[in-house]
C-alpha atoms as a PDB file:
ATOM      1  CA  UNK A   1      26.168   4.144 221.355  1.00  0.00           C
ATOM      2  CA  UNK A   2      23.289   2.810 218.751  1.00  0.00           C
ATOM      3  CA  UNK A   3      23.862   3.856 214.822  1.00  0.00           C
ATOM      4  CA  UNK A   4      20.801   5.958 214.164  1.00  0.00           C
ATOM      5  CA  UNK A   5      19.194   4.102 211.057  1.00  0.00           C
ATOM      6  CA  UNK A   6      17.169   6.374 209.082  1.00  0.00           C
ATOM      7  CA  UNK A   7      14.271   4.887 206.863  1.00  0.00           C
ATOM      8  CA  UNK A   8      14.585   3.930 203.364  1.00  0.00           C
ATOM      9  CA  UNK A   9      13.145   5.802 200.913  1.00  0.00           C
ATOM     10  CA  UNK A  10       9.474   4.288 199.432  1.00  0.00           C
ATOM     11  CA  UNK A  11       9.769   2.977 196.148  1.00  0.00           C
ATOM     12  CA  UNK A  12       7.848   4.336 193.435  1.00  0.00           C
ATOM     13  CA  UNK A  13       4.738   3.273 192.491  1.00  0.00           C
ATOM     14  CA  UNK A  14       3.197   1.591 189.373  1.00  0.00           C
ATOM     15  CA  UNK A  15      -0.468   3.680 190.398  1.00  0.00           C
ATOM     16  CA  UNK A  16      -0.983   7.239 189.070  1.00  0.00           C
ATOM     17  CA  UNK A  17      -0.603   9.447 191.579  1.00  0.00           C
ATOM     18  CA  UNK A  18      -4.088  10.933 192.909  1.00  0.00           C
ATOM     19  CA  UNK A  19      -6.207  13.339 190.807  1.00  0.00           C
ATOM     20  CA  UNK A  20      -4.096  12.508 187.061  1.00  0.00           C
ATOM     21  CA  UNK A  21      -6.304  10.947 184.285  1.00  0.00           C
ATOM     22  CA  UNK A  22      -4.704   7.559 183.270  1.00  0.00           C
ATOM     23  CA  UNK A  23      -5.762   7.891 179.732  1.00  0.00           C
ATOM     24  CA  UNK A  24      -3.729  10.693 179.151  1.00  0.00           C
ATOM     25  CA  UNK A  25      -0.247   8.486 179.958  1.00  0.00           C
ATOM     26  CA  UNK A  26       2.003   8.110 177.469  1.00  0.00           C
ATOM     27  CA  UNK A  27       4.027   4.979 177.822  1.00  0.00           C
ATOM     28  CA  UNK A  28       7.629   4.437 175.682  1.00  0.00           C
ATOM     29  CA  UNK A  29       7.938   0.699 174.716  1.00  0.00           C
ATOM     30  CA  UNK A  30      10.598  -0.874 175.459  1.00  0.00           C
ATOM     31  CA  UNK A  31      11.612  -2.437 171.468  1.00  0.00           C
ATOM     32  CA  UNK A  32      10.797  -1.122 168.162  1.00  0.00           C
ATOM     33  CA  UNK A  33       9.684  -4.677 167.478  1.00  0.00           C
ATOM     34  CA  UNK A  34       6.679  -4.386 169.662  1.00  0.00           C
ATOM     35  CA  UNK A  35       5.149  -1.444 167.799  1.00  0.00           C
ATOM     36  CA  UNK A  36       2.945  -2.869 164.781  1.00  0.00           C
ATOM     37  CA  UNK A  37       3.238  -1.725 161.031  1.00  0.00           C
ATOM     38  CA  UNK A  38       1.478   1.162 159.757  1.00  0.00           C
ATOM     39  CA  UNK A  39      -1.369   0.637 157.168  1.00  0.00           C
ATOM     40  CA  UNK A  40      -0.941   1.591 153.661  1.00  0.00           C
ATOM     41  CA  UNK A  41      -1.245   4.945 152.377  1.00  0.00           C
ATOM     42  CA  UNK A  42      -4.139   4.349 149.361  1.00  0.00           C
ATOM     43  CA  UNK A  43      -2.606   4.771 145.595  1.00  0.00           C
ATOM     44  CA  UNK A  44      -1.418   2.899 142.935  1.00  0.00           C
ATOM     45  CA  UNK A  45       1.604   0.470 143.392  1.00  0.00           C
ATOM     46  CA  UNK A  46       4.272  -0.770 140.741  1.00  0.00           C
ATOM     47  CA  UNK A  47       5.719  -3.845 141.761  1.00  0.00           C
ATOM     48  CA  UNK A  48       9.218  -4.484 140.084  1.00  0.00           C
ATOM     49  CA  UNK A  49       9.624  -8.469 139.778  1.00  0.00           C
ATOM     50  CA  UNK A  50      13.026  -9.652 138.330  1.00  0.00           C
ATOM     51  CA  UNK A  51      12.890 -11.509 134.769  1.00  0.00           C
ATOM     52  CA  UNK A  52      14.311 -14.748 135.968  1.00  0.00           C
ATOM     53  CA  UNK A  53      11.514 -14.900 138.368  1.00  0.00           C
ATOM     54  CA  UNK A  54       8.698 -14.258 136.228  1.00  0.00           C
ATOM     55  CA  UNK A  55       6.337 -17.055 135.063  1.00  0.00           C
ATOM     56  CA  UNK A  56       6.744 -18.483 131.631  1.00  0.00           C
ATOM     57  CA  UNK A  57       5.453 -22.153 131.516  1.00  0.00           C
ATOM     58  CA  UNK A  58       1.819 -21.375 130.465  1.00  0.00           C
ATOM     59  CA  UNK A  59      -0.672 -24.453 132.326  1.00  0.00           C
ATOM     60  CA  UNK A  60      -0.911 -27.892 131.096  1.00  0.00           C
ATOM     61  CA  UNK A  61      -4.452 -27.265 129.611  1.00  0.00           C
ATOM     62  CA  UNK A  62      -3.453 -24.313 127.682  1.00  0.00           C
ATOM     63  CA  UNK A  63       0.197 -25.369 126.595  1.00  0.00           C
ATOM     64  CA  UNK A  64      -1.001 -26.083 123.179  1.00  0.00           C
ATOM     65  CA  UNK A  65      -3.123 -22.666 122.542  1.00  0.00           C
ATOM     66  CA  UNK A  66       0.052 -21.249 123.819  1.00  0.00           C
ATOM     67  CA  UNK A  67       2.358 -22.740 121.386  1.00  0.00           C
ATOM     68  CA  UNK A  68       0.109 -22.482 118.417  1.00  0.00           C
ATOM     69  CA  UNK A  69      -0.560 -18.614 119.271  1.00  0.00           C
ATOM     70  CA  UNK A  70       3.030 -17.874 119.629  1.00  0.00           C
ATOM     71  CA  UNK A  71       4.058 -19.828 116.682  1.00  0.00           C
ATOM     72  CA  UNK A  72       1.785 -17.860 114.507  1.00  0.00           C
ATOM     73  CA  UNK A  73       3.616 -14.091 114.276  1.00  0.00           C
ATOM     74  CA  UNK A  74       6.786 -16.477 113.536  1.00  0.00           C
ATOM     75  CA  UNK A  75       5.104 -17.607 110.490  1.00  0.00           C
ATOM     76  CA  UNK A  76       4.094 -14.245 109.431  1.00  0.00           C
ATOM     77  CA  UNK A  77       7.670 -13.056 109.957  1.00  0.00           C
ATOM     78  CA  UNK A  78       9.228 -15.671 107.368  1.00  0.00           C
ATOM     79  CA  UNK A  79       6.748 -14.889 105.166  1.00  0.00           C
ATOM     80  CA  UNK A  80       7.188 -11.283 105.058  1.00  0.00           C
ATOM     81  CA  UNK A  81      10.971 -11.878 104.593  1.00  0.00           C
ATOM     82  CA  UNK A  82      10.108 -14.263 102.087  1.00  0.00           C
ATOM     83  CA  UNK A  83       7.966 -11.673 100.101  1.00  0.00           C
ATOM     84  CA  UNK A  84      10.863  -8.762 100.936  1.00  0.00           C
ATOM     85  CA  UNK A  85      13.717 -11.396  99.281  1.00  0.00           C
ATOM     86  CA  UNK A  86      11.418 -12.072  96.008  1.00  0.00           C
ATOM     87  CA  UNK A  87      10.956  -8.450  95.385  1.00  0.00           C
ATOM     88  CA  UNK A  88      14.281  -7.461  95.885  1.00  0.00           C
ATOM     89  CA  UNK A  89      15.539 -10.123  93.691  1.00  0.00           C
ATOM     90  CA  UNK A  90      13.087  -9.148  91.021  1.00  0.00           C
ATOM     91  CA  UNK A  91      13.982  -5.639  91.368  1.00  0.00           C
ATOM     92  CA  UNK A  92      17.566  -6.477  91.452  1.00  0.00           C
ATOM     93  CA  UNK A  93      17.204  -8.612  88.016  1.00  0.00           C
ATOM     94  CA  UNK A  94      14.941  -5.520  86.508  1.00  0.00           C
ATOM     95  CA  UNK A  95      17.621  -2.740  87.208  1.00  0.00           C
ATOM     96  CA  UNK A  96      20.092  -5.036  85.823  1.00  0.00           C
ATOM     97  CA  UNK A  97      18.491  -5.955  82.711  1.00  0.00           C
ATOM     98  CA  UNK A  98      17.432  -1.943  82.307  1.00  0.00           C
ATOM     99  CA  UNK A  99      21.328  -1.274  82.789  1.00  0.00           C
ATOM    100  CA  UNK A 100      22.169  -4.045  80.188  1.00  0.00           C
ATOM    101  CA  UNK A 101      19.517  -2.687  77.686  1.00  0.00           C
ATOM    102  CA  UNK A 102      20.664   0.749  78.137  1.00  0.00           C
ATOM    103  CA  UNK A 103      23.785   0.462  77.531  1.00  0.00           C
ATOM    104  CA  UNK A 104      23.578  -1.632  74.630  1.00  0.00           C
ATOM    105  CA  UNK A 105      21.524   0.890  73.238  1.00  0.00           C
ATOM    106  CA  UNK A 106      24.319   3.472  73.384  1.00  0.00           C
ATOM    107  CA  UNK A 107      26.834   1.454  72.295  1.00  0.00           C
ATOM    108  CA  UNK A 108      25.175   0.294  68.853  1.00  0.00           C
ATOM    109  CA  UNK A 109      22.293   3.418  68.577  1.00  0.00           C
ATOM    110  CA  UNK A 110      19.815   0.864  66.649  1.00  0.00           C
ATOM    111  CA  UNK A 111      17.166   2.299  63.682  1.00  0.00           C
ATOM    112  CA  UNK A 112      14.611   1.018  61.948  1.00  0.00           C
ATOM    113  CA  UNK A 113      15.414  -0.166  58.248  1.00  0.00           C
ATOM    114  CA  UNK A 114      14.169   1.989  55.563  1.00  0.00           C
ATOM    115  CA  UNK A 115      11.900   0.549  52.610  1.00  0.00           C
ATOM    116  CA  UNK A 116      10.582   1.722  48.765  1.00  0.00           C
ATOM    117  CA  UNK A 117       9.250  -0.099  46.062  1.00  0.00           C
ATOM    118  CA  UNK A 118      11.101   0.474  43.154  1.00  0.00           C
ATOM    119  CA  UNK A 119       9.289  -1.308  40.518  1.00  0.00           C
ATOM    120  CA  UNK A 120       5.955  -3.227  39.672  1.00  0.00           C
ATOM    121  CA  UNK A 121       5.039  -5.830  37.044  1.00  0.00           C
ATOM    122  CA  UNK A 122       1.513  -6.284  36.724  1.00  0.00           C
ATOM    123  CA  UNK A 123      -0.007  -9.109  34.220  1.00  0.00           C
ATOM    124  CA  UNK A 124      -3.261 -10.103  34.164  1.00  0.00           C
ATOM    125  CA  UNK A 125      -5.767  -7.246  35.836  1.00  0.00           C
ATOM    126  CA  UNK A 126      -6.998  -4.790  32.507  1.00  0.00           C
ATOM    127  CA  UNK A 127      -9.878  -3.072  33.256  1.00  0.00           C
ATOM    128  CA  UNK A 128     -10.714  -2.470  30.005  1.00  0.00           C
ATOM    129  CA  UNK A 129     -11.011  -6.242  29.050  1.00  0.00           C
ATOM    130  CA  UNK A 130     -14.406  -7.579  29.614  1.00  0.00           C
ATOM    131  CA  UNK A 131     -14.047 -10.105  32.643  1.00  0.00           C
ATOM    132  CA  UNK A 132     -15.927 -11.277  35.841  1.00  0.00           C
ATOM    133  CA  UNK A 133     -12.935 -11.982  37.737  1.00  0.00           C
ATOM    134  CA  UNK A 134      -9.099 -11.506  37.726  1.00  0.00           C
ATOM    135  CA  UNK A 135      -6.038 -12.924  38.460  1.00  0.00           C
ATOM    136  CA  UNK A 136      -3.452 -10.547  38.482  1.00  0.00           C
ATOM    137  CA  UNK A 137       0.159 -11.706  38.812  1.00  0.00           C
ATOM    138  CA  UNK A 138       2.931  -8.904  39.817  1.00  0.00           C
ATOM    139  CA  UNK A 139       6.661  -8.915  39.850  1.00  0.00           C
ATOM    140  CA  UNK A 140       7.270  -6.723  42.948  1.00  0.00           C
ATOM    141  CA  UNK A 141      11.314  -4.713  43.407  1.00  0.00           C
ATOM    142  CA  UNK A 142      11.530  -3.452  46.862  1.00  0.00           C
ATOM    143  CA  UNK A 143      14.677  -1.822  47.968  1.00  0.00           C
ATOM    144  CA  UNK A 144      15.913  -2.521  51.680  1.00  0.00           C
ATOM    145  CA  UNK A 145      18.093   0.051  53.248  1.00  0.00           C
ATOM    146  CA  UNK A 146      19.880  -0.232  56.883  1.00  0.00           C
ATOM    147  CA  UNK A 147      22.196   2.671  56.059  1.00  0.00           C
ATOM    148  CA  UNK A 148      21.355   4.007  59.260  1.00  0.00           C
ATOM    149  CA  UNK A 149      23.081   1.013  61.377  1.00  0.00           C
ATOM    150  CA  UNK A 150      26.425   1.503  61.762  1.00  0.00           C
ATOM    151  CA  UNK A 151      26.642  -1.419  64.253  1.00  0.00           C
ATOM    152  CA  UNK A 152      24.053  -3.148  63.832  1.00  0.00           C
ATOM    153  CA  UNK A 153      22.747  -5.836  61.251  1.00  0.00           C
ATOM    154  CA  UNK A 154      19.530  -7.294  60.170  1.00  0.00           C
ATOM    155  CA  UNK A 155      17.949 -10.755  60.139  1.00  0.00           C
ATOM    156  CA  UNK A 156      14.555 -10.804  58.361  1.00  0.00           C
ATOM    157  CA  UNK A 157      13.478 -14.405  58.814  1.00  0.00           C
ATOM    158  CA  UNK A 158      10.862 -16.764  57.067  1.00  0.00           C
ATOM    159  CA  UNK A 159       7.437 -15.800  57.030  1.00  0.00           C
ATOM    160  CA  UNK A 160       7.162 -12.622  55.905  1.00  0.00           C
ATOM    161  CA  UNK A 161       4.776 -11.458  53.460  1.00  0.00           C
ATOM    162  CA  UNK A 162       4.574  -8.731  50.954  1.00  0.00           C
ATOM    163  CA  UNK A 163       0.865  -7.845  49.472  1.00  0.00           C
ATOM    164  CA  UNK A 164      -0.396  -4.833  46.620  1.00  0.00           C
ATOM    165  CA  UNK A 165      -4.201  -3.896  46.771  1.00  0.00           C
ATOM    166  CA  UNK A 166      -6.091  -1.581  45.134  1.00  0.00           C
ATOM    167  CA  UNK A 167      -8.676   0.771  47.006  1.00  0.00           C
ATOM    168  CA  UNK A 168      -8.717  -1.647  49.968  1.00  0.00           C
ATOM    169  CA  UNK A 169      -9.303  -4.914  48.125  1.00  0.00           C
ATOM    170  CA  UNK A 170      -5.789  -7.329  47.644  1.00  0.00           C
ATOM    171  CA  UNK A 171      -5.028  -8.007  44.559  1.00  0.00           C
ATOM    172  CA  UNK A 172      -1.880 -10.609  45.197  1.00  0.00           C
ATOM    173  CA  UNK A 173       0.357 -11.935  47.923  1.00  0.00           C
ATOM    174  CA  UNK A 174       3.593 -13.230  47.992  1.00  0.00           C
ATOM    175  CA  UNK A 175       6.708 -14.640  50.453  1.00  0.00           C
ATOM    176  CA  UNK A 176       8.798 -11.778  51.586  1.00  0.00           C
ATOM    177  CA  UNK A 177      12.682 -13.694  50.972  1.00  0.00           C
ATOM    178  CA  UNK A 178      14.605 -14.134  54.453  1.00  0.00           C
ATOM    179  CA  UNK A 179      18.177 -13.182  54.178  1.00  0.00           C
ATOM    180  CA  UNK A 180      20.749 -11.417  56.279  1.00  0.00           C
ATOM    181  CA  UNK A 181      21.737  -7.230  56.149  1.00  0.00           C
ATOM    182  CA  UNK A 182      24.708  -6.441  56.948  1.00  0.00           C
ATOM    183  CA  UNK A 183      25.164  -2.691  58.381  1.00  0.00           C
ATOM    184  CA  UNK A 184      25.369   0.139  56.243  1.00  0.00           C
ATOM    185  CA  UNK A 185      23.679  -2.045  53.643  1.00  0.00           C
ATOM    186  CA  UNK A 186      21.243  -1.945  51.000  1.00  0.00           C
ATOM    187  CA  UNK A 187      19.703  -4.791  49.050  1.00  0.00           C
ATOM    188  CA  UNK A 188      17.460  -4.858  46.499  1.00  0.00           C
ATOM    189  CA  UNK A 189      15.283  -7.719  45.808  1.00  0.00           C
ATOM    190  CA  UNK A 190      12.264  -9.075  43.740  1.00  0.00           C
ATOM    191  CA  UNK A 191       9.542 -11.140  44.899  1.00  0.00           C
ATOM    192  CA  UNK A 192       6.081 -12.715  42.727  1.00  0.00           C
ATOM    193  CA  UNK A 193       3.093 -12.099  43.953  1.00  0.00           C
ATOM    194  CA  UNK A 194      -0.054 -14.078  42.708  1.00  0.00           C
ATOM    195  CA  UNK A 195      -3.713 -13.805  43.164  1.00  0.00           C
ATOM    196  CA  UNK A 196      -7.054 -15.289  42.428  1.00  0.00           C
ATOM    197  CA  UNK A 197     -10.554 -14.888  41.774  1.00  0.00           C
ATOM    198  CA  UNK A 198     -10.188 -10.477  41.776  1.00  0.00           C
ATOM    199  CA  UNK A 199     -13.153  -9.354  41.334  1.00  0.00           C
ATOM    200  CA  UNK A 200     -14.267  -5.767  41.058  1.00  0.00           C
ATOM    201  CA  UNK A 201     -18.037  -3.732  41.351  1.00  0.00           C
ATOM    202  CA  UNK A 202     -18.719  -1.326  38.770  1.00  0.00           C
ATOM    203  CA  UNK A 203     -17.685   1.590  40.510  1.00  0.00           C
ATOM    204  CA  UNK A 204     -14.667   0.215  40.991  1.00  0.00           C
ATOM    205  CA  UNK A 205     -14.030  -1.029  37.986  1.00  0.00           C
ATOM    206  CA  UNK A 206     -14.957   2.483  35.864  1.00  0.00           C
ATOM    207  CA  UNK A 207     -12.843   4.561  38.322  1.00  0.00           C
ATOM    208  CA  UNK A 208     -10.221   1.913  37.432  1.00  0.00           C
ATOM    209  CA  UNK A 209     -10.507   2.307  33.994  1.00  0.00           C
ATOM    210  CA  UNK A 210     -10.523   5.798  34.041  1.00  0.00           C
ATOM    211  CA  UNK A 211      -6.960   6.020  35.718  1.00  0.00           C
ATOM    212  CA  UNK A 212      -5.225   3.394  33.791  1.00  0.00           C
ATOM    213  CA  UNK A 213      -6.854   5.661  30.887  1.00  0.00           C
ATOM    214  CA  UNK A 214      -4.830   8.430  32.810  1.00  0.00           C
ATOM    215  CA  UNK A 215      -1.481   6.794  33.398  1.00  0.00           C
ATOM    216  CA  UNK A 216      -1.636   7.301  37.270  1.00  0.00           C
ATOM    217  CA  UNK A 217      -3.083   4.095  39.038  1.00  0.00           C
ATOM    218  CA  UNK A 218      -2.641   4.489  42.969  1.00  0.00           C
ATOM    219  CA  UNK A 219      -1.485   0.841  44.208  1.00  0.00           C
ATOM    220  CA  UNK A 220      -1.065  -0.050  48.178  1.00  0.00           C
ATOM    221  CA  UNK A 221       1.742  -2.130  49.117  1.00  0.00           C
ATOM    222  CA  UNK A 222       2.051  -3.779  52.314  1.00  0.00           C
ATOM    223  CA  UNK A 223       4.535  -5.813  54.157  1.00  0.00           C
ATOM    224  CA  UNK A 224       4.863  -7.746  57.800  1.00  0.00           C
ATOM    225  CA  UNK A 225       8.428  -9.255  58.126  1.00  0.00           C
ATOM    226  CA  UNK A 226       9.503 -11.173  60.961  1.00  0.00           C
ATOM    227  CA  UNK A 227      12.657  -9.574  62.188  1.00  0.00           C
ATOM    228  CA  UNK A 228      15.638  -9.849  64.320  1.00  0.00           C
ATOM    229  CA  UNK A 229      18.405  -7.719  65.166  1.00  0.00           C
ATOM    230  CA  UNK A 230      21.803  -8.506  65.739  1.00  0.00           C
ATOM    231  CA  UNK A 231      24.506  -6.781  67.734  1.00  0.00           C
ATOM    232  CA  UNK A 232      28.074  -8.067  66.314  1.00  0.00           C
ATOM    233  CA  UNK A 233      28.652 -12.119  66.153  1.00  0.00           C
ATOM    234  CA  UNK A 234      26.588 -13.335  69.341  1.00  0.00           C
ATOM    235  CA  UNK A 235      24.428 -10.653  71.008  1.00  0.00           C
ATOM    236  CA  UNK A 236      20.845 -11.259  69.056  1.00  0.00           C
ATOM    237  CA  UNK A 237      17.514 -10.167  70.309  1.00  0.00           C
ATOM    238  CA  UNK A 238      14.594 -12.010  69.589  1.00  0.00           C
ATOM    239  CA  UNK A 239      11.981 -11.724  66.829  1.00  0.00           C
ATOM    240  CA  UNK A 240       9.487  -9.201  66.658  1.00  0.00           C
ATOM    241  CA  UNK A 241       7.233  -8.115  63.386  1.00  0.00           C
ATOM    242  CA  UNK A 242       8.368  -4.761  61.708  1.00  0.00           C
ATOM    243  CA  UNK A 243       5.164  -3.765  59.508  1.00  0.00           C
ATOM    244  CA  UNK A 244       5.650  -1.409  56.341  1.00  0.00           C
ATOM    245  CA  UNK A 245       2.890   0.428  54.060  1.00  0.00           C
ATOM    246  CA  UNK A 246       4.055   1.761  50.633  1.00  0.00           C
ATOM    247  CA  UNK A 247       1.666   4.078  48.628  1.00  0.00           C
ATOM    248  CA  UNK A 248       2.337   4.010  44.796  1.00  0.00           C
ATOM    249  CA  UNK A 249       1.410   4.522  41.544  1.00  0.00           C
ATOM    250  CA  UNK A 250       2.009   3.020  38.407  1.00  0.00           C
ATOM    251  CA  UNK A 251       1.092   4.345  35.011  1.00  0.00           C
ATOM    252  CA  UNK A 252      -0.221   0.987  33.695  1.00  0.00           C
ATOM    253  CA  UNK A 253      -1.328  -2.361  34.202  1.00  0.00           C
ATOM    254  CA  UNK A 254      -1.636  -5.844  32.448  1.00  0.00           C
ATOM    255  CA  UNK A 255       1.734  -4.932  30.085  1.00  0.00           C
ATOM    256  CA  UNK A 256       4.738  -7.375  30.161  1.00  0.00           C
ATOM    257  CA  UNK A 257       6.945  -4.414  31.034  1.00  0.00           C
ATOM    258  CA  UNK A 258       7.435  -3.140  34.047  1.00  0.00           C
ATOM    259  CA  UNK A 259       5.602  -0.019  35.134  1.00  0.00           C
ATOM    260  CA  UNK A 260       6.685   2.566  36.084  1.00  0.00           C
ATOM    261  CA  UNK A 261       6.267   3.889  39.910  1.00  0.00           C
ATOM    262  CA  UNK A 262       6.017   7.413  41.760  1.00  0.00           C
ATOM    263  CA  UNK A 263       6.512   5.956  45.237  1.00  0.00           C
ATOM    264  CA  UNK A 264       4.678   8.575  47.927  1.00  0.00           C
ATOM    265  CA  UNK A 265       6.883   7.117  50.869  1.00  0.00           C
ATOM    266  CA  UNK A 266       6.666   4.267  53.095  1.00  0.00           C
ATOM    267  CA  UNK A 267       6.111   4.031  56.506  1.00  0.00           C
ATOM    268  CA  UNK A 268       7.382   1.752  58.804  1.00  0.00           C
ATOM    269  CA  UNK A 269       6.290   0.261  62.332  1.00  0.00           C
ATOM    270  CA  UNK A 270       7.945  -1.499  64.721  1.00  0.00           C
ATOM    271  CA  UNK A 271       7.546  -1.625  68.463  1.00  0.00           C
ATOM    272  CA  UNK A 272       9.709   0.265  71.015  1.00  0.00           C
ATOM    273  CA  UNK A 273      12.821  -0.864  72.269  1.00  0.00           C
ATOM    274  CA  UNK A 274      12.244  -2.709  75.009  1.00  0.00           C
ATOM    275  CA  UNK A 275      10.119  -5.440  72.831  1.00  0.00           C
ATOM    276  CA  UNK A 276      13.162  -6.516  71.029  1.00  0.00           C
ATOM    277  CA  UNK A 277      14.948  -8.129  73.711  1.00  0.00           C
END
């Protein structure tokens, strides 16, 4: 008996069938890998590169604007720290020098000395005598006080000079001594004044007369004395002019004896502080 062999099934076919549109196929591919990339999506991009692989080496032609660009802010940088180190040093040196001063100060509480004039000889200027010129000569007493130290002495040094005038015009000059004051000291001394070649106009000379006539001649007596202070054995500061103007009045002139003087008060001027050191 014959096997009854039935036919095999047709195999499909790659054609669309009749009456379907071919465009409208969708095929699957078989990889990922044969699908292309998609474009960019427009924007703005940041791109992250890593420092080690970033550029640094400028080119060979502008190596040298490179270095002498980047070596410039370097420059400015010292100087500026420079500069900053100066002024803080001065500063420094100021607020330590204030500190020093100030305390100084309110350890020994310095004063200015105290002057009078206690008594003038005056030969050689009469009104009354009949003359063209003068030339007085005067015996001057002054009395230096520095009661008001406690702590603190007194230097007055060479080159002072003590000077009596009459209505503005000097009549003599003379050295003003140098010698030390101790604290809480007072010290009298006498210095000789000379002059030359006085001479007076006739105003001057009547209005003159008339108060030596009257006993009550008003004298100006001036002094600039180089001084310097001193703050125990070693601490000294270092030497300024202390100036002093006396306004007196004798009741005569041209006698051997000494005159006699009403002393209006003297005052004294002498920078602050901070010049004596």
């Amino acid at each position: 008996m014959a096997d009854r062999v039935h036919p095999a099934p047709p195999l499909p076919s790659s054609s669309p069938p009749p009456g379907h549109d071919a465009s409208a196929t969708e095929t699957t591919p078989l990889h990922p890998s044969f699908r292309g990339a998609p474009p960019p999506s427009p924007g703005t991009y940041i791109i992250q590169i890593p420092k080690d692989q970033v550029l640094r080496v400028p080119p060979p032609d502008r190596a040298r604007r490179y270095k002498k660009l980047a070596a410039r802010p370097l420059r400015r940088r010292r100087l500026r720290h420079a500069c900053c180190a100066a002024f803080s040093a001065v500063l420094l040196l100021v607020l330590l020098a204030a500190a020093f001063v100030g305390a100084v100060y309110l350890v020994f509480r310095p004063r200015t000395p105290s002057f009078s004039v206690a008594s003038l000889s005056i030969r050689g200027l009469d009104a009354l005598a009949v003359s063209s010129s003068f030339t007085p000569q005067i015996d001057a007493a002054v009395r230096a006080d520095n009661g008001a130290n406690k702590k603190t002495g007194i230097d007055y040094r060479d080159g002072g000079e003590v000077t009596v005038s009459y209505s503005g015009k000097r009549l003599a000059a003379g050295p003003w001594p140098a010698f030390h004051q101790a604290p809480r000291n007072v010290t009298m001394f006498s210095t000789a004044l000379s002059g030359k070649g006085v001479t007076f106009t006739e105003e001057q000379r009547k209005r003159l007369a008339a108060e030596q006539a009257a006993g009550a001649v008003p004298l100006t007596v001036e002094a600039i004395v180089p001084v310097r202070l001193r703050f125990g054995k070693v601490l000294r500061t270092w030497t300024v002019d202390v100036k002093a103007r006396c306004e007196v009045t004798v009741d005569k002139l041209a006698d051997k004896a000494a005159a006699a003087v009403a002393d209006r008060g003297c005052r004294v001027k002498v920078r602050p502080l901070w010049w004596w050191w």
